[in-house]
PDB file of N, CA and C in Angstrom:
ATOM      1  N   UNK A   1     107.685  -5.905 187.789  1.00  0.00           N
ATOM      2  CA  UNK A   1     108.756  -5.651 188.738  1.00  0.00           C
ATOM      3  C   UNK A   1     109.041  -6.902 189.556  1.00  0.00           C
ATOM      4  N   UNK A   2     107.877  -8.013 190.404  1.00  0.00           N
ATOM      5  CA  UNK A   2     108.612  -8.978 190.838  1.00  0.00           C
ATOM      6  C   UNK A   2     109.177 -10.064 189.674  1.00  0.00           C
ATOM      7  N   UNK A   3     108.512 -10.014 188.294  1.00  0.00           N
ATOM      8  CA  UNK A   3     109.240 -10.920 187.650  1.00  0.00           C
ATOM      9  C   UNK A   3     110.636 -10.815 187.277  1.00  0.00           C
ATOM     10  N   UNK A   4     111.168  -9.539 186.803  1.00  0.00           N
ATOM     11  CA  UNK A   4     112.472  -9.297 186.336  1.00  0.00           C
ATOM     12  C   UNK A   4     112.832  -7.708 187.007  1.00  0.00           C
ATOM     13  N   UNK A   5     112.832  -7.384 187.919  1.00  0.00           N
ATOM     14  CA  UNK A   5     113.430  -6.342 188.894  1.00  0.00           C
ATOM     15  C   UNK A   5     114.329  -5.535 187.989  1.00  0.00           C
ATOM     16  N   UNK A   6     113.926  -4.118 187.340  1.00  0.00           N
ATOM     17  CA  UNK A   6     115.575  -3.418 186.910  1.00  0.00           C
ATOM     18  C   UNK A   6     114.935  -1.811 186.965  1.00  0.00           C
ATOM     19  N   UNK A   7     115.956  -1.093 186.801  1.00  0.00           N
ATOM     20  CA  UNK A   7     115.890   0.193 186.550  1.00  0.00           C
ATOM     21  C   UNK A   7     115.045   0.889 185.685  1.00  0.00           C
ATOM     22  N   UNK A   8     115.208  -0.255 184.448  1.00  0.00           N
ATOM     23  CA  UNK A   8     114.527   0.408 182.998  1.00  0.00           C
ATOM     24  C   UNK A   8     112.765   0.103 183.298  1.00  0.00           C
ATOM     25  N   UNK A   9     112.384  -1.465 183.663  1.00  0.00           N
ATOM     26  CA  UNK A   9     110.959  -1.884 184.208  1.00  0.00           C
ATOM     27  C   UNK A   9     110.569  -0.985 185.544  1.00  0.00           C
ATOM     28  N   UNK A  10     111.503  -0.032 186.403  1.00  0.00           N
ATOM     29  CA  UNK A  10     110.777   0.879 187.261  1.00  0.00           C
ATOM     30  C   UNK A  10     110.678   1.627 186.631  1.00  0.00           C
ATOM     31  N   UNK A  11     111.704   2.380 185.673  1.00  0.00           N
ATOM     32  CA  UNK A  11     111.672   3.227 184.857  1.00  0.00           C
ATOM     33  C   UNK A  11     110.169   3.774 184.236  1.00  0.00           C
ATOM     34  N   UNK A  12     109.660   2.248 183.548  1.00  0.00           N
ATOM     35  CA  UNK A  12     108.207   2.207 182.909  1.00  0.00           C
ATOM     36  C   UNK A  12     107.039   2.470 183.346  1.00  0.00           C
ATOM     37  N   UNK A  13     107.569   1.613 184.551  1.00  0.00           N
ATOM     38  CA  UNK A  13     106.512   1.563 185.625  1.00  0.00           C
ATOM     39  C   UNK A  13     105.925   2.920 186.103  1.00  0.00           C
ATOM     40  N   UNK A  14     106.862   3.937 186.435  1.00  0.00           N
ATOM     41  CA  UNK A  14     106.706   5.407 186.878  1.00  0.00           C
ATOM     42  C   UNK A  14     105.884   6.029 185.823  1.00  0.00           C
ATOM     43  N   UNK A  15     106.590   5.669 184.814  1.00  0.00           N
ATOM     44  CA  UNK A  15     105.613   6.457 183.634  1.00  0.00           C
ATOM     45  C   UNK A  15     104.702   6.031 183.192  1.00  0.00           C
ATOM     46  N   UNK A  16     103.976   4.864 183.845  1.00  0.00           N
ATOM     47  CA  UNK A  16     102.506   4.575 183.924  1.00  0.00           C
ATOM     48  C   UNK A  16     102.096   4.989 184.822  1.00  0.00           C
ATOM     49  N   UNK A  17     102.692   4.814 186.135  1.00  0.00           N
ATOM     50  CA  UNK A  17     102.077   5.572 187.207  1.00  0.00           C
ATOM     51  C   UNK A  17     101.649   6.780 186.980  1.00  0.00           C
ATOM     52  N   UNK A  18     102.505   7.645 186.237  1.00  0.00           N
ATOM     53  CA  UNK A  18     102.529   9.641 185.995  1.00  0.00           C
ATOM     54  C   UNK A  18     101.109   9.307 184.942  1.00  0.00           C
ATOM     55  N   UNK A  19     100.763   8.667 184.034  1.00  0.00           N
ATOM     56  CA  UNK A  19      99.647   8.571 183.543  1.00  0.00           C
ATOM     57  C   UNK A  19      98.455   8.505 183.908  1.00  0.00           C
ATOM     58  N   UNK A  20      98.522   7.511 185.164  1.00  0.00           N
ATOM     59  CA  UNK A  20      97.000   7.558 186.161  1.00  0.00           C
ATOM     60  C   UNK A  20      97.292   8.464 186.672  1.00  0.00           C
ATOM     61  N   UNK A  21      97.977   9.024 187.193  1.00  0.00           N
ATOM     62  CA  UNK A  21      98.066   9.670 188.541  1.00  0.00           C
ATOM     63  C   UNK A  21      98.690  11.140 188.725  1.00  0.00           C
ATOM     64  N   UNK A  22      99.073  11.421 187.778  1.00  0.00           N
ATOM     65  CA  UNK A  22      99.571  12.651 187.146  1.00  0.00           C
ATOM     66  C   UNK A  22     101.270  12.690 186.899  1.00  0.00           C
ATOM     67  N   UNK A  23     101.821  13.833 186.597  1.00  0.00           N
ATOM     68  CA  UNK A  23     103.653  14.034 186.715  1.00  0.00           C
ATOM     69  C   UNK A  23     104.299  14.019 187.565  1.00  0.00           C
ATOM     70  N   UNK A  24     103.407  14.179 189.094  1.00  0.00           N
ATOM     71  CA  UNK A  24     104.594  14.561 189.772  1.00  0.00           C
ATOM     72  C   UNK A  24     104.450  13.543 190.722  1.00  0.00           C
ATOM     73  N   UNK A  25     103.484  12.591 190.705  1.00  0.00           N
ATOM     74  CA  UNK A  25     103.275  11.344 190.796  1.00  0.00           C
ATOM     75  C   UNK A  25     104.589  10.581 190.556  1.00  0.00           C
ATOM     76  N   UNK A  26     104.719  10.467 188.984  1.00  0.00           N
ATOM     77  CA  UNK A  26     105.661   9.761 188.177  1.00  0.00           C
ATOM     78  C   UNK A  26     107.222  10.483 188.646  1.00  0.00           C
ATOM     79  N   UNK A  27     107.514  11.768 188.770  1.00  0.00           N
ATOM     80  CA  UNK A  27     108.605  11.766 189.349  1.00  0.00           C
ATOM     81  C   UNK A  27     109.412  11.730 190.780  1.00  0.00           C
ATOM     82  N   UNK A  28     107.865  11.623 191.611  1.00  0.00           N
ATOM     83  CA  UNK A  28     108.055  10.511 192.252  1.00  0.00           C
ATOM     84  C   UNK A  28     108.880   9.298 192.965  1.00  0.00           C
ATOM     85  N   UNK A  29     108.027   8.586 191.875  1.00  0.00           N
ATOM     86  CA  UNK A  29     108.404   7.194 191.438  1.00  0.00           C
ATOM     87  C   UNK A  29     109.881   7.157 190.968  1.00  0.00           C
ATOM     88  N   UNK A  30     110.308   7.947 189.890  1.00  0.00           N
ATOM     89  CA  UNK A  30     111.667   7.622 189.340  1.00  0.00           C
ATOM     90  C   UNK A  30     112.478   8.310 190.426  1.00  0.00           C
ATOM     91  N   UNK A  31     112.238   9.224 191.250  1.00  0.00           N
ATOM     92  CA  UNK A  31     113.109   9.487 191.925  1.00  0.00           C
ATOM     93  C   UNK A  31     113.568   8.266 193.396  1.00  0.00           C
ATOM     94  N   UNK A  32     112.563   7.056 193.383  1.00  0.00           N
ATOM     95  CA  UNK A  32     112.761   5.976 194.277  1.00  0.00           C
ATOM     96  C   UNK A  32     113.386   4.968 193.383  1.00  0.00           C
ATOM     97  N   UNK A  33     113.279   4.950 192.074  1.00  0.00           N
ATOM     98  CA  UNK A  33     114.494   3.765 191.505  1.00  0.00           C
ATOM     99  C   UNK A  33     115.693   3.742 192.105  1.00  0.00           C
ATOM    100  N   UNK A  34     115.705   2.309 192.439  1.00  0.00           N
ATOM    101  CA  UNK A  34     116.898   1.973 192.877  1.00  0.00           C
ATOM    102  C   UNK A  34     117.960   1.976 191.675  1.00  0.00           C
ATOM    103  N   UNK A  35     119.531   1.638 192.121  1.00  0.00           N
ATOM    104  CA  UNK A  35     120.057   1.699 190.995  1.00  0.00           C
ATOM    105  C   UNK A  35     119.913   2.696 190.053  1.00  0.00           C
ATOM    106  N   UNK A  36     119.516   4.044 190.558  1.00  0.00           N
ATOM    107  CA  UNK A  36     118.931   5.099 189.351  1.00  0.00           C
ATOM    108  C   UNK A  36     120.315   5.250 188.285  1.00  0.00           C
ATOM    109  N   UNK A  37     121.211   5.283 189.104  1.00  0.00           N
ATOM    110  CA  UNK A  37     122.858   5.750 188.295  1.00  0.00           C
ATOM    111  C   UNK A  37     122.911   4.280 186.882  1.00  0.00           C
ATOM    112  N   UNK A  38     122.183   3.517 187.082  1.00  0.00           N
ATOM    113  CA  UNK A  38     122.453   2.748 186.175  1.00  0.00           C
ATOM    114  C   UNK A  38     121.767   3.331 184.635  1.00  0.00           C
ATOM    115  N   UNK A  39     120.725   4.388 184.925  1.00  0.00           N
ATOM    116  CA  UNK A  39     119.955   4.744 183.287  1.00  0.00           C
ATOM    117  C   UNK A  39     120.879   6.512 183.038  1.00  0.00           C
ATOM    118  N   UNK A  40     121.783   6.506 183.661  1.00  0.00           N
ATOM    119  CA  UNK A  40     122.395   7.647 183.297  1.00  0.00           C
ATOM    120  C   UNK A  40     122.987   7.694 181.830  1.00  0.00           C
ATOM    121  N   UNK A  41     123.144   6.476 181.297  1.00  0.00           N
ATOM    122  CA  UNK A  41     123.617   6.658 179.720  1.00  0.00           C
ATOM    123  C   UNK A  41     121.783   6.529 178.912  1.00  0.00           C
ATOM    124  N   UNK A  42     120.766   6.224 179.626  1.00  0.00           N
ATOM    125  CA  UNK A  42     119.516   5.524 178.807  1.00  0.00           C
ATOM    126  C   UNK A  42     119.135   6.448 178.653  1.00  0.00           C
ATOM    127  N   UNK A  43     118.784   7.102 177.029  1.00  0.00           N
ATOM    128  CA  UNK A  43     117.985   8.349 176.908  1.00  0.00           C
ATOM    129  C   UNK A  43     116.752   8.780 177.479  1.00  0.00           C
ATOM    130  N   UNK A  44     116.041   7.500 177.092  1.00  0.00           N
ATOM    131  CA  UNK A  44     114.779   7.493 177.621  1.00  0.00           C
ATOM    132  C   UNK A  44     114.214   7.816 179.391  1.00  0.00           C
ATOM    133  N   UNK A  45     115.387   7.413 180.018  1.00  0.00           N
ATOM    134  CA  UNK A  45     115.577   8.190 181.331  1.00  0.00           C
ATOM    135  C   UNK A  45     115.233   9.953 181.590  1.00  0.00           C
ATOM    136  N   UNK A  46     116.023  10.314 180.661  1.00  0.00           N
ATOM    137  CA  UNK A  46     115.829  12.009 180.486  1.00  0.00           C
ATOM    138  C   UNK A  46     115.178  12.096 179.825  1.00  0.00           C
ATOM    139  N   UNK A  47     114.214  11.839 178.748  1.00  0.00           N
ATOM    140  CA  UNK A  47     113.116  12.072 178.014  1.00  0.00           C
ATOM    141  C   UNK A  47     112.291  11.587 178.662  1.00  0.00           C
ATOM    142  N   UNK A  48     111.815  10.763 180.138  1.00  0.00           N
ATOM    143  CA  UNK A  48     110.688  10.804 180.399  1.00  0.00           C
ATOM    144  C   UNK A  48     110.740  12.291 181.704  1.00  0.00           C
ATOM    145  N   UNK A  49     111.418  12.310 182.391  1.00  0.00           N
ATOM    146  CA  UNK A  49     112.242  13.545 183.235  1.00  0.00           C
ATOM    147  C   UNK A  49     111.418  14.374 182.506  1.00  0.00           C
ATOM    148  N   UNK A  50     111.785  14.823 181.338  1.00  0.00           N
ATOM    149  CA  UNK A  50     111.425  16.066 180.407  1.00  0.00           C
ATOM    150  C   UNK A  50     110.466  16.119 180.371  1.00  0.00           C
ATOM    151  N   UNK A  51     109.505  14.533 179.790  1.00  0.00           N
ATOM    152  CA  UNK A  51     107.832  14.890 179.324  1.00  0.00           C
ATOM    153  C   UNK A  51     107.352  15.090 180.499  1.00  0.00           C
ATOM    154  N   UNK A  52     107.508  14.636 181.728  1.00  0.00           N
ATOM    155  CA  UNK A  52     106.952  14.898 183.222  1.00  0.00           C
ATOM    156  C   UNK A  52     107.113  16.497 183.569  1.00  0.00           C
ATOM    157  N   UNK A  53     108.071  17.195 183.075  1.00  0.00           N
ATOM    158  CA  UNK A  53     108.517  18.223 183.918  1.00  0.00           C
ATOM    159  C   UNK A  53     107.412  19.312 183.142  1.00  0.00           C
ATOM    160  N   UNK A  54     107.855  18.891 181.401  1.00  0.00           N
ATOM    161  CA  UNK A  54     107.107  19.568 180.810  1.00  0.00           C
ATOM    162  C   UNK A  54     105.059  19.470 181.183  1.00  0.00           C
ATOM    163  N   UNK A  55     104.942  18.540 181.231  1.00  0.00           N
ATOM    164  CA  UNK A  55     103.608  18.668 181.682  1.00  0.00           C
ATOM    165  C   UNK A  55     103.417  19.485 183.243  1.00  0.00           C
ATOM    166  N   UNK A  56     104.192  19.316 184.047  1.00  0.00           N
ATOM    167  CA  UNK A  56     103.954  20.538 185.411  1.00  0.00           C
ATOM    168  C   UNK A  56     104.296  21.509 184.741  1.00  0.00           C
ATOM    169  N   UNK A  57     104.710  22.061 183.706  1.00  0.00           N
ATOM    170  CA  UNK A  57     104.826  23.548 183.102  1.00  0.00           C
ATOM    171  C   UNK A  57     106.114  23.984 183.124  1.00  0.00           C
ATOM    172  N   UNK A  58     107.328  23.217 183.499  1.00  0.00           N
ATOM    173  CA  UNK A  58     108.286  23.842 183.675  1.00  0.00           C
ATOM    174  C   UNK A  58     109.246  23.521 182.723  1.00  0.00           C
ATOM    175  N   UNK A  59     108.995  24.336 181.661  1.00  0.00           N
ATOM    176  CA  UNK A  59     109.547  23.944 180.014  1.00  0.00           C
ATOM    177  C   UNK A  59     111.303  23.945 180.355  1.00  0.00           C
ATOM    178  N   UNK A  60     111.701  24.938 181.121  1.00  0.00           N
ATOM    179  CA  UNK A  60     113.039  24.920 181.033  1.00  0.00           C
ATOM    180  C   UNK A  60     113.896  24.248 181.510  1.00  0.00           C
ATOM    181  N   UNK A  61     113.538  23.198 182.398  1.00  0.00           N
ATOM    182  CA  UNK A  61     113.628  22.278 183.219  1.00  0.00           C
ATOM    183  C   UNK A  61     113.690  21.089 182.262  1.00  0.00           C
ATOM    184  N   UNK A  62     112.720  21.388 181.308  1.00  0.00           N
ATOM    185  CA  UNK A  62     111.979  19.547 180.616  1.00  0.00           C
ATOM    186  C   UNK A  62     113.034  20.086 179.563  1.00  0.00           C
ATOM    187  N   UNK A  63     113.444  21.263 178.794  1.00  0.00           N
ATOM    188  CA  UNK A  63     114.247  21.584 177.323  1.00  0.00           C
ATOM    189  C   UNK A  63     115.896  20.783 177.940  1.00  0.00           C
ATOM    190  N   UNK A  64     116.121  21.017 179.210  1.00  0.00           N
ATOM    191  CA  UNK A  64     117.565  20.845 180.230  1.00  0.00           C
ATOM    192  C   UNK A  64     117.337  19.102 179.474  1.00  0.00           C
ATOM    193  N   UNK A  65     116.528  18.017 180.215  1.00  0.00           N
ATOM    194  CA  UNK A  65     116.565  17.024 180.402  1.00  0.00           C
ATOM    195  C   UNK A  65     116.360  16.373 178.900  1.00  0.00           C
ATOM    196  N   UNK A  66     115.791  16.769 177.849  1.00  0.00           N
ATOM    197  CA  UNK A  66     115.594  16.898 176.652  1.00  0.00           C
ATOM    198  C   UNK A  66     116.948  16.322 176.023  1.00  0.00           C
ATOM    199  N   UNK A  67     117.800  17.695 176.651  1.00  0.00           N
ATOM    200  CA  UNK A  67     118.653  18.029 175.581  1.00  0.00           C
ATOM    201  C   UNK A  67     120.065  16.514 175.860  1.00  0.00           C
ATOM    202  N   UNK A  68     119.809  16.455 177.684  1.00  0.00           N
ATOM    203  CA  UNK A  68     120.674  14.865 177.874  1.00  0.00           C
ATOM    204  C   UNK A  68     120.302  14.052 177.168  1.00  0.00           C
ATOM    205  N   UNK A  69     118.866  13.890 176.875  1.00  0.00           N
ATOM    206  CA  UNK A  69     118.568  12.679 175.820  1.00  0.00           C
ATOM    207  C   UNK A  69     119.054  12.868 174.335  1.00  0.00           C
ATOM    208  N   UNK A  70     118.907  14.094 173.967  1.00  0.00           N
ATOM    209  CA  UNK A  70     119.719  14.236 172.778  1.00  0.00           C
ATOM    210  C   UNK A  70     121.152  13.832 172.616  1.00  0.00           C
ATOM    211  N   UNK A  71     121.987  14.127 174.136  1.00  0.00           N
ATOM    212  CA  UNK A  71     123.478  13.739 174.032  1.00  0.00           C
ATOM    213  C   UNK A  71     123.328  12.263 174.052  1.00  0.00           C
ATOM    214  N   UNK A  72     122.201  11.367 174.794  1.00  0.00           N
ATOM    215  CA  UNK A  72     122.421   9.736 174.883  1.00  0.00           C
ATOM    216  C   UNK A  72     121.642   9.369 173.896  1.00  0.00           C
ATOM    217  N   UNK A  73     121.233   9.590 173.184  1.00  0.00           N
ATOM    218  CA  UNK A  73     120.720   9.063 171.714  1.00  0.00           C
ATOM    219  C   UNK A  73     121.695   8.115 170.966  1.00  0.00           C
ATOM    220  N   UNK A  74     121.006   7.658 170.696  1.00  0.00           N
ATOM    221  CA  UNK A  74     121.481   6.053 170.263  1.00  0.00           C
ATOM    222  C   UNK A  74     121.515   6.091 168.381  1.00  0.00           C
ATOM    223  N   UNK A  75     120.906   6.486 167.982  1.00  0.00           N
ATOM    224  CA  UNK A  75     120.475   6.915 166.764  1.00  0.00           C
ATOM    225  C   UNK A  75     119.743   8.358 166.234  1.00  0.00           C
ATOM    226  N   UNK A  76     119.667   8.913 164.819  1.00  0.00           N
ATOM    227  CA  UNK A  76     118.938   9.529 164.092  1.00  0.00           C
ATOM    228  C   UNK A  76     117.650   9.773 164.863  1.00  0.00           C
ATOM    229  N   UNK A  77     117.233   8.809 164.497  1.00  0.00           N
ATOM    230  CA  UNK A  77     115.728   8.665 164.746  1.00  0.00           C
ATOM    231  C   UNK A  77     115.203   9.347 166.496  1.00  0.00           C
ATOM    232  N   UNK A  78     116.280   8.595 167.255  1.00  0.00           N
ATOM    233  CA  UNK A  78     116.028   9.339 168.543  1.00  0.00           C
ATOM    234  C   UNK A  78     116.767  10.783 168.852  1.00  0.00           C
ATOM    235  N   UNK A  79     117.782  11.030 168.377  1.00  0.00           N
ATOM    236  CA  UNK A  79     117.812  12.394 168.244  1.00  0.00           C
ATOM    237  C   UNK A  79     116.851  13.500 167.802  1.00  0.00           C
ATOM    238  N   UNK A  80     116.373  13.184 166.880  1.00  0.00           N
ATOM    239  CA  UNK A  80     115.473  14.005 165.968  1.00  0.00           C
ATOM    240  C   UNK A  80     113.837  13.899 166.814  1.00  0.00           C
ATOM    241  N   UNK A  81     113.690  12.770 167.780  1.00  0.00           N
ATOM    242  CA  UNK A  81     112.684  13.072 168.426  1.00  0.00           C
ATOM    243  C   UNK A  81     112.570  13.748 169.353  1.00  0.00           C
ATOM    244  N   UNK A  82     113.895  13.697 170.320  1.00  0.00           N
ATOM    245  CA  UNK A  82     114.351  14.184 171.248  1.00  0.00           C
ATOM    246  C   UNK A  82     113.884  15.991 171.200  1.00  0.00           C
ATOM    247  N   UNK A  83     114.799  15.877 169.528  1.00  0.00           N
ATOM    248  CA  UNK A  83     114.608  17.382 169.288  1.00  0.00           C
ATOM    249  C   UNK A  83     113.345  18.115 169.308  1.00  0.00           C
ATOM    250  N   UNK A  84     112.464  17.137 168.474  1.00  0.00           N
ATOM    251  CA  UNK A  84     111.258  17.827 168.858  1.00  0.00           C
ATOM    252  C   UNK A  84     110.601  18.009 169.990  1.00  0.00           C
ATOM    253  N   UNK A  85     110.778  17.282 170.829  1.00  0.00           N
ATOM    254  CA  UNK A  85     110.197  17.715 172.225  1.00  0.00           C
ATOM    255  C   UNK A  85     110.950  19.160 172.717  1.00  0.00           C
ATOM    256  N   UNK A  86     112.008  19.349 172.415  1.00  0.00           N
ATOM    257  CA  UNK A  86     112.989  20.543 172.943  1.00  0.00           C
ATOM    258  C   UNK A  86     111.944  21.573 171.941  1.00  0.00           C
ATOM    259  N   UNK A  87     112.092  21.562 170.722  1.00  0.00           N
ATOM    260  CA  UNK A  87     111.229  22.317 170.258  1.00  0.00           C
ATOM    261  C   UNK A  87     109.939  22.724 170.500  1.00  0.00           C
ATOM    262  N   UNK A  88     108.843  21.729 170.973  1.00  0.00           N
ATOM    263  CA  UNK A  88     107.938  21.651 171.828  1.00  0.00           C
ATOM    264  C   UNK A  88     107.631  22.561 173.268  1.00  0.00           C
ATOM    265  N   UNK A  89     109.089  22.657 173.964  1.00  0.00           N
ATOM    266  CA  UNK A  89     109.147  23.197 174.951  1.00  0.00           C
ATOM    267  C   UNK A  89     109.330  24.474 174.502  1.00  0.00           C
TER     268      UNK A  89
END
């Protein structure tokens, strides 16, 4: 973060944090990104949303944020992962 400051490197950052420290830790964190409106097209924005929410238990919440990553999918490959986490939930 002091080397190259952005949305996507807090982005990461949170979801290492939610790893030591648990989910709601990590959402948190993404909820203090600055610039948050800037990962509103980045899937991976709502697919980490999802895996966080889904780990506090609240599947319907994490299937919601899932399914934005399915609409910002960039490709196949991330759709179809996307999906499985929705399925998951």
């Amino acid at each position: 973060m002091a080397m190259r400051p952005s949305p996507i490197v807090a982005l990461n950052r949170a979801i290492a944090i939610a790893q030591s420290e648990g989910p709601e830790r990590g959402l948190d964190e993404i909820e203090k990104i600055a610039d948050r409106d800037r990962l509103a097209t980045y899937p991976f924005h709502f697919a980490a949303l999802g895996e966080l929410e889904f780990r506090r238990g609240r599947s319907e919440i994490a299937r919601e944020h899932f399914r934005a990553a399915v609409a910002q999918a960039r490709n196949p490959m991330e759709r179809r992962l996307f999906e499985k986490r929705i399925s998951a939930c």
